[in-house]
Each structure stands twice: as structure tokens, then as C-alpha cells.
N, C-alpha and C. Protein backbone atom coordinates (compact mmCIF):
# COMPACT_ATOMS: atom_id res chain seq x y z
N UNK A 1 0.82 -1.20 0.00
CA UNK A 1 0.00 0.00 0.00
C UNK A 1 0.87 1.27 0.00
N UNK A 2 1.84 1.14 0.76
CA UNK A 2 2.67 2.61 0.65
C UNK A 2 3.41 2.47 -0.83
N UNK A 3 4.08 1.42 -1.16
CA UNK A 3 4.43 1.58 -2.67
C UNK A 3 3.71 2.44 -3.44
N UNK A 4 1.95 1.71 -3.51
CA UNK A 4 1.22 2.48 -4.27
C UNK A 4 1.36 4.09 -3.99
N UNK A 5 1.17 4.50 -2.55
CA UNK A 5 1.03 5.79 -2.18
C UNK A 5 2.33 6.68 -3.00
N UNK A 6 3.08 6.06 -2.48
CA UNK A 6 4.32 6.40 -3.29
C UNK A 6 4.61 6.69 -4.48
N UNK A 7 4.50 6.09 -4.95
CA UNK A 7 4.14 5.79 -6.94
C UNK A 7 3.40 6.94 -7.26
N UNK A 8 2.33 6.86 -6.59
CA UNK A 8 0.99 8.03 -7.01
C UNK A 8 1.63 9.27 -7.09
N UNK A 9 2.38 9.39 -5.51
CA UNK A 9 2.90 10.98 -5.42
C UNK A 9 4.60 11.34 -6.67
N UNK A 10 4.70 9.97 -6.95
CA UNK A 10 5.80 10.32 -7.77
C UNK A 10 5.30 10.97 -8.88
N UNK A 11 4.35 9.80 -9.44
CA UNK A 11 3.77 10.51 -10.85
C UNK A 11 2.84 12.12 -10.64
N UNK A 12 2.33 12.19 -9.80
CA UNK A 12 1.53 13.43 -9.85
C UNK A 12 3.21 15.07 -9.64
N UNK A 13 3.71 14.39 -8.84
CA UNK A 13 5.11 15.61 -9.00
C UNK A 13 5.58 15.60 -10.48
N UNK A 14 5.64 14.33 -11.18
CA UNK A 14 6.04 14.33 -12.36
C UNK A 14 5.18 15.21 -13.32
N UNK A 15 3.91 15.06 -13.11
CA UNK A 15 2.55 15.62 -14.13
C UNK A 15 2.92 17.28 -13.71
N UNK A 16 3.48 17.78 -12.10
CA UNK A 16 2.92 18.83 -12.08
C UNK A 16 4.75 19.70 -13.05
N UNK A 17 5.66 18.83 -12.46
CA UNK A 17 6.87 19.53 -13.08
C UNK A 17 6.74 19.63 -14.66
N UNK A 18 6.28 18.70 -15.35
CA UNK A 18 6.35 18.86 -16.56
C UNK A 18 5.54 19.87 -17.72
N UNK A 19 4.32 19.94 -16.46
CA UNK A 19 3.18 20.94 -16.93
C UNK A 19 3.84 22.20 -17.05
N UNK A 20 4.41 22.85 -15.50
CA UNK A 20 5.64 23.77 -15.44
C UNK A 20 6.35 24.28 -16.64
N UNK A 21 6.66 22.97 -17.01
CA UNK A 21 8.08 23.38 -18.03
C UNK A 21 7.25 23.38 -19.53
N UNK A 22 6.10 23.15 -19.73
CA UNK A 22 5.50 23.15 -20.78
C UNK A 22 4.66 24.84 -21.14
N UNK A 23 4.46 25.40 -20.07
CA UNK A 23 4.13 26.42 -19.64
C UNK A 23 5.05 27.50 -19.53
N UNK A 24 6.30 27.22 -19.25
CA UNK A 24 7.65 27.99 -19.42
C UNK A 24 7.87 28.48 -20.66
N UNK A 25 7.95 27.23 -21.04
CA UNK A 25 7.94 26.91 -22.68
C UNK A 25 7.27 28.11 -23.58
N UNK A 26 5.63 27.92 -23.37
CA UNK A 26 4.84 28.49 -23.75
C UNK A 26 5.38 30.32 -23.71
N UNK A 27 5.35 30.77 -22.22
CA UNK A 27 5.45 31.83 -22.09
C UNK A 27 7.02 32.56 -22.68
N UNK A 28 7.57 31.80 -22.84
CA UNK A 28 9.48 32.03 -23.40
C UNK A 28 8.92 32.31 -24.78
N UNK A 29 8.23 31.12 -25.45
CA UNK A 29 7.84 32.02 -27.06
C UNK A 29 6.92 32.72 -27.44
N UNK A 30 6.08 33.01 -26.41
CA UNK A 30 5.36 34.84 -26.33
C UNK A 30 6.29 35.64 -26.29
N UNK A 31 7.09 36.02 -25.24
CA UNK A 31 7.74 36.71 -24.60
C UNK A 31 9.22 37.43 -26.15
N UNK A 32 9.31 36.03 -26.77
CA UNK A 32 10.22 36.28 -27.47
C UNK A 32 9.19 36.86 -29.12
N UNK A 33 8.05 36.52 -29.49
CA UNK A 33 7.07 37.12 -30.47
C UNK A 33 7.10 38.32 -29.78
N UNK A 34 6.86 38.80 -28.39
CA UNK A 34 6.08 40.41 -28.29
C UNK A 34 7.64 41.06 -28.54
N UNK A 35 9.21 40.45 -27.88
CA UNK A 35 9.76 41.35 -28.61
C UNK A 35 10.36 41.61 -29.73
N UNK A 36 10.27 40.51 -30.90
CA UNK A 36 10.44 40.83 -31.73
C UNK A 36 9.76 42.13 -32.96
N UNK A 37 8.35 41.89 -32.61
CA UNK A 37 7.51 43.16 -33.02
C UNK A 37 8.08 44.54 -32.33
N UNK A 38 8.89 44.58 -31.77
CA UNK A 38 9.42 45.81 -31.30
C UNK A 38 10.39 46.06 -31.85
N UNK A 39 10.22 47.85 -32.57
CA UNK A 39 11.53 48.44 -33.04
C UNK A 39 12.55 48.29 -32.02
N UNK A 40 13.79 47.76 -32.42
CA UNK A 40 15.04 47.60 -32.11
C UNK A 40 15.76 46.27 -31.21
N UNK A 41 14.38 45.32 -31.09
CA UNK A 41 14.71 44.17 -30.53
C UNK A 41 14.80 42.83 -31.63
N UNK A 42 14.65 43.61 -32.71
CA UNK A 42 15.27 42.37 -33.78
C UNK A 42 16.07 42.98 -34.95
N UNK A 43 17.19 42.49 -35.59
CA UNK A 43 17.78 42.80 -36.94
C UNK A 43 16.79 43.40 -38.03
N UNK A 44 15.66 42.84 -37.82
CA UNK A 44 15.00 43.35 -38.66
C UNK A 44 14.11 44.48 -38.90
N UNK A 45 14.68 45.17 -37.71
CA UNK A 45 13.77 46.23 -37.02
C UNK A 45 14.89 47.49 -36.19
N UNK A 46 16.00 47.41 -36.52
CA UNK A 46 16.55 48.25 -36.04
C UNK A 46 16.59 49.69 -35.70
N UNK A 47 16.75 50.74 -34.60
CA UNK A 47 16.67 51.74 -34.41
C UNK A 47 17.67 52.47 -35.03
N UNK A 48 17.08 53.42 -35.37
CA UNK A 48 17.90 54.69 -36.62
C UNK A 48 18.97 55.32 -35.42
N UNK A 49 20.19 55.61 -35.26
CA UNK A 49 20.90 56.76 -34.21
C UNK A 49 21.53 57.08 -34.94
N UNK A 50 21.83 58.65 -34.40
CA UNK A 50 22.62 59.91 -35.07
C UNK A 50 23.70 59.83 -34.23
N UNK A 51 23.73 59.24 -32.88
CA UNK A 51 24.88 59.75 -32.70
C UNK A 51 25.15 58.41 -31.51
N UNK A 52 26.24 57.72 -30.50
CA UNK A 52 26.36 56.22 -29.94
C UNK A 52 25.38 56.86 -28.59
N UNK A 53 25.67 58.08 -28.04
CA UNK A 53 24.96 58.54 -26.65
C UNK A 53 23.45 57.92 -27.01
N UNK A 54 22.80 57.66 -28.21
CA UNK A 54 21.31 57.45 -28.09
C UNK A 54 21.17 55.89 -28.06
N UNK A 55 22.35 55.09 -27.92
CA UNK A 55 22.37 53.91 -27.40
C UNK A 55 22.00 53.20 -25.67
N UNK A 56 23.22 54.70 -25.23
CA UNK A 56 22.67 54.72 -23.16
C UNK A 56 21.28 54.87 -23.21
N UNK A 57 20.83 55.70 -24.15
CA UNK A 57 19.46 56.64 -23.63
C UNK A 57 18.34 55.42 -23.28
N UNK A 58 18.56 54.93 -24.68
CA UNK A 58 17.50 53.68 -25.18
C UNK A 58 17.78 52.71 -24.51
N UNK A 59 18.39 52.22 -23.61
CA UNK A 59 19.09 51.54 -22.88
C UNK A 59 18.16 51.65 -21.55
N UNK A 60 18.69 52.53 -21.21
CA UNK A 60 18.17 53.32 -19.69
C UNK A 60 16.05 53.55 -20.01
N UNK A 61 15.98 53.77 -21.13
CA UNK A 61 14.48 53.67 -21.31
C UNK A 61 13.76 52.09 -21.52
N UNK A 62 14.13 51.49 -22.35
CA UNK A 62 13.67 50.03 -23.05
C UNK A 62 13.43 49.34 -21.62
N UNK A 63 12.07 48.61 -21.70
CA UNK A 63 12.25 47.45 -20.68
C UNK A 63 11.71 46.19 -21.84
N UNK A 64 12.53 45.26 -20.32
CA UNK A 64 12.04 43.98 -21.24
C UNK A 64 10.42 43.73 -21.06
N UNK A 65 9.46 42.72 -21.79
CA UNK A 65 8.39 42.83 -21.83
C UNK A 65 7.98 42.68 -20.52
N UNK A 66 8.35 41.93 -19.57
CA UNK A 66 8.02 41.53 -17.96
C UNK A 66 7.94 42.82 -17.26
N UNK A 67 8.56 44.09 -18.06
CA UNK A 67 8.35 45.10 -17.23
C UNK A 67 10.22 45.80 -16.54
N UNK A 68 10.68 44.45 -16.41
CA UNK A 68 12.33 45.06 -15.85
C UNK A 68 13.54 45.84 -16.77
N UNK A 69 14.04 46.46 -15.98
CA UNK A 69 14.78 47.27 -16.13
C UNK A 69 16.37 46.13 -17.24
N UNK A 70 17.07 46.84 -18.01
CA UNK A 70 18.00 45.97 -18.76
C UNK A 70 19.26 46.69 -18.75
N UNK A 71 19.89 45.94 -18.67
CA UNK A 71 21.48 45.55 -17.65
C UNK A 71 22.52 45.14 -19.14
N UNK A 72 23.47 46.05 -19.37
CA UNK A 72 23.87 46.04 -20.75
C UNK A 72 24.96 45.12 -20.06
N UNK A 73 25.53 44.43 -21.22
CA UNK A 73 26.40 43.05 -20.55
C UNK A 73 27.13 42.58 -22.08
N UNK A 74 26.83 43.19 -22.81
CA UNK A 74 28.05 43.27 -24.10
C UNK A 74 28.08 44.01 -24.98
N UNK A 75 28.70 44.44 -26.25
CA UNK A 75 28.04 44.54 -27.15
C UNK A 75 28.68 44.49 -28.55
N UNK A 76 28.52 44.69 -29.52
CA UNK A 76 29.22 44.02 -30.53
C UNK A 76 29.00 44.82 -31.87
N UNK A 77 29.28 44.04 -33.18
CA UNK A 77 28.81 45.10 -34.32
C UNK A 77 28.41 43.85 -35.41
N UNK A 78 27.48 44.65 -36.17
CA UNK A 78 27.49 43.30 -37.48
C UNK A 78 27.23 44.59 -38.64
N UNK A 79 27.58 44.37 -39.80
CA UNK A 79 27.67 45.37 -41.11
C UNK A 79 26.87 46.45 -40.82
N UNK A 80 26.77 47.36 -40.64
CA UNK A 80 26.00 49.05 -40.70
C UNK A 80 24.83 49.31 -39.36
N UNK A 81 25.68 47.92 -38.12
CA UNK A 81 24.53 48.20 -37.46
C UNK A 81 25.38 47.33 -35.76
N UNK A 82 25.05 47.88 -34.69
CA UNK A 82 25.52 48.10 -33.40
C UNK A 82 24.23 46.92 -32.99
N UNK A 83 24.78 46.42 -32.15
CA UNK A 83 24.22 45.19 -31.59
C UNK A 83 24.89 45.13 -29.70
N UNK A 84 23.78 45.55 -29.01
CA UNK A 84 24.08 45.27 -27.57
C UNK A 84 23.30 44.28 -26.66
N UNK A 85 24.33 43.31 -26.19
CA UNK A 85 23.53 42.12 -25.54
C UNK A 85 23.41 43.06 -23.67
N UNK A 86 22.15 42.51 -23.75
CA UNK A 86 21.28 43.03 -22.64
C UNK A 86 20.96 41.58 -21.52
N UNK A 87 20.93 41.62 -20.59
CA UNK A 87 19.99 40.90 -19.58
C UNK A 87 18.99 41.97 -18.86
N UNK A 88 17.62 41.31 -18.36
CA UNK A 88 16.83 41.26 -17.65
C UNK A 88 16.94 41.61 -16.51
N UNK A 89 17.08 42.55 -15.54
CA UNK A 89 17.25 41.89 -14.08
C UNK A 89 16.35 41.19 -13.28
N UNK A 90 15.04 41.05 -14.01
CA UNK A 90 13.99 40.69 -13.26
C UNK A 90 13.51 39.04 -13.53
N UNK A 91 13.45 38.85 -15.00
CA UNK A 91 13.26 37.87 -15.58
C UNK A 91 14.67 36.71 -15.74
N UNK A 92 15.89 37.88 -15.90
CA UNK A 92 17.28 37.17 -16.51
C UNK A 92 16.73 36.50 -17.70
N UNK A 93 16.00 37.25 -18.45
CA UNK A 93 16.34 36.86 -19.93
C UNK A 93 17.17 37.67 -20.75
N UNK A 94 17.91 36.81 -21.78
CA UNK A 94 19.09 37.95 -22.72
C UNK A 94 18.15 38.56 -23.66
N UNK A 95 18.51 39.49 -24.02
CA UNK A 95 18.07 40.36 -25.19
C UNK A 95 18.73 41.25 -25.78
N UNK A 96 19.15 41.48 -27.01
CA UNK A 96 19.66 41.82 -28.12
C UNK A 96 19.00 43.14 -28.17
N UNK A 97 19.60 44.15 -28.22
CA UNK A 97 19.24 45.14 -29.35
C UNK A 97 20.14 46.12 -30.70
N UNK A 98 19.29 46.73 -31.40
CA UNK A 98 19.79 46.67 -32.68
C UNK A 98 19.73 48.07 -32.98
N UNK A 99 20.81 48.44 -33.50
CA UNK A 99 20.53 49.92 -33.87
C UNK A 99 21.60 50.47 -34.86
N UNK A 100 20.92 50.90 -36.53
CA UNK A 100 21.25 51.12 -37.12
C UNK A 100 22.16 52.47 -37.44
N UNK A 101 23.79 52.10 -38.32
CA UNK A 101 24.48 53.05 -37.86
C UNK A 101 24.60 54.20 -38.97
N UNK A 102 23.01 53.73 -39.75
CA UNK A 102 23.97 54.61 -41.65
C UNK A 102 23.57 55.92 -41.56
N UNK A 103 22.56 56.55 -40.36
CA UNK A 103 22.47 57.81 -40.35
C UNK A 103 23.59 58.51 -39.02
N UNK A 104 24.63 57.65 -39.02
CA UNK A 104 25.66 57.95 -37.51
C UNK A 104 26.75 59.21 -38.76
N UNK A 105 27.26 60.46 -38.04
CA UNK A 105 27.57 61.09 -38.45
C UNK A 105 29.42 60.59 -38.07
N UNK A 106 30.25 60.67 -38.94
CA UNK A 106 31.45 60.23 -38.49
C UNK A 106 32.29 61.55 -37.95
């Protein structure tokens, strides 16, 4: 009888962890659709800057969709366009943003 009891509570922890992570799941590829529809959170959508200071600005303004504040933690370049890797502080998810450099005055 305790086997059974046992068993039961294994599988129902199992049903509830997996639901969890199916649900994680779920909300990770919302989270990553709402920011892609946002100017400057995808390549394909990059923000226009005149000058690198409107990189802090947008920085210090942008939150991630959860609402938190983003914590610059690299950043890099790819052909005519500035790329800064971001974390979350709230969520700790990474996020990318993008900002185009062909109207940057040299």
C-alpha cells in the first residue's frame, strides 16, 4: 500500500513539473514574439541613431516585456549596425538590441 502511495505521489510531482516546463515553454515564445515586433529588438527592425549617446538613452528607457529594467552586458557590431547584448534583471532573460548606424555622423 505505501508503494502504491508512493508511486501516485511520484507521478503526480512528475505531471505537475512537466506541466511547469510546458508552460515555461509556452510563455518564453510569447515573450520572445512580443519582442520581436518591437523596433530595435530584432535585426529586422533596427533603431535609426545619429549619434552612440542614443544607445545609453534607449538603454536606460527600453524594458524587457516583464516590465524590468536591462542591464547592458556586451556589445558588438554586425555590417551598418551596433548590436548590444542586454539581460533582464527581473526575468534574466538575454536580449539583443539593434541599432542602425547609416544615419551615424562620423
Amino acid at each position: 500500500m505505501a508503494g502504491l502511495l508512493f508511486t501516485l505521489a511520484l507521478l503526480a510531482a512528475l505531471g505537475v513539473f512537466a506541466a511547469r516546463r510546458i508552460l515555461q515553454g509556452r510563455a518564453k515564445r510569447k515573450r520572445k514574439r512580443t519582442i520581436a515586433d518591437r523596433p530595435g529588438y530584432s535585426p529586422d527592425k533596427p533603431v535609426k541613431i545619429s549619434g552612440f549617446d542614443e544607445i545609453d538613452d534607449a538603454i536606460a528607457m527600453w524594458r524587457c516585456p516583464c516590465g524590468g529594467l536591462l542591464d547592458r552586458i556586451g556589445e558588438g557590431s554586425r555590417p551598418g549596425m551596433r548590436v548590444v547584448r542586454c539581460v533582464c534583471v527581473v526575468c534574466e532573460e538575454d536580449v539583443d538590441l539593434f541599432f542602425d548606424l547609416s544615419e551615424l555622423r562620423h
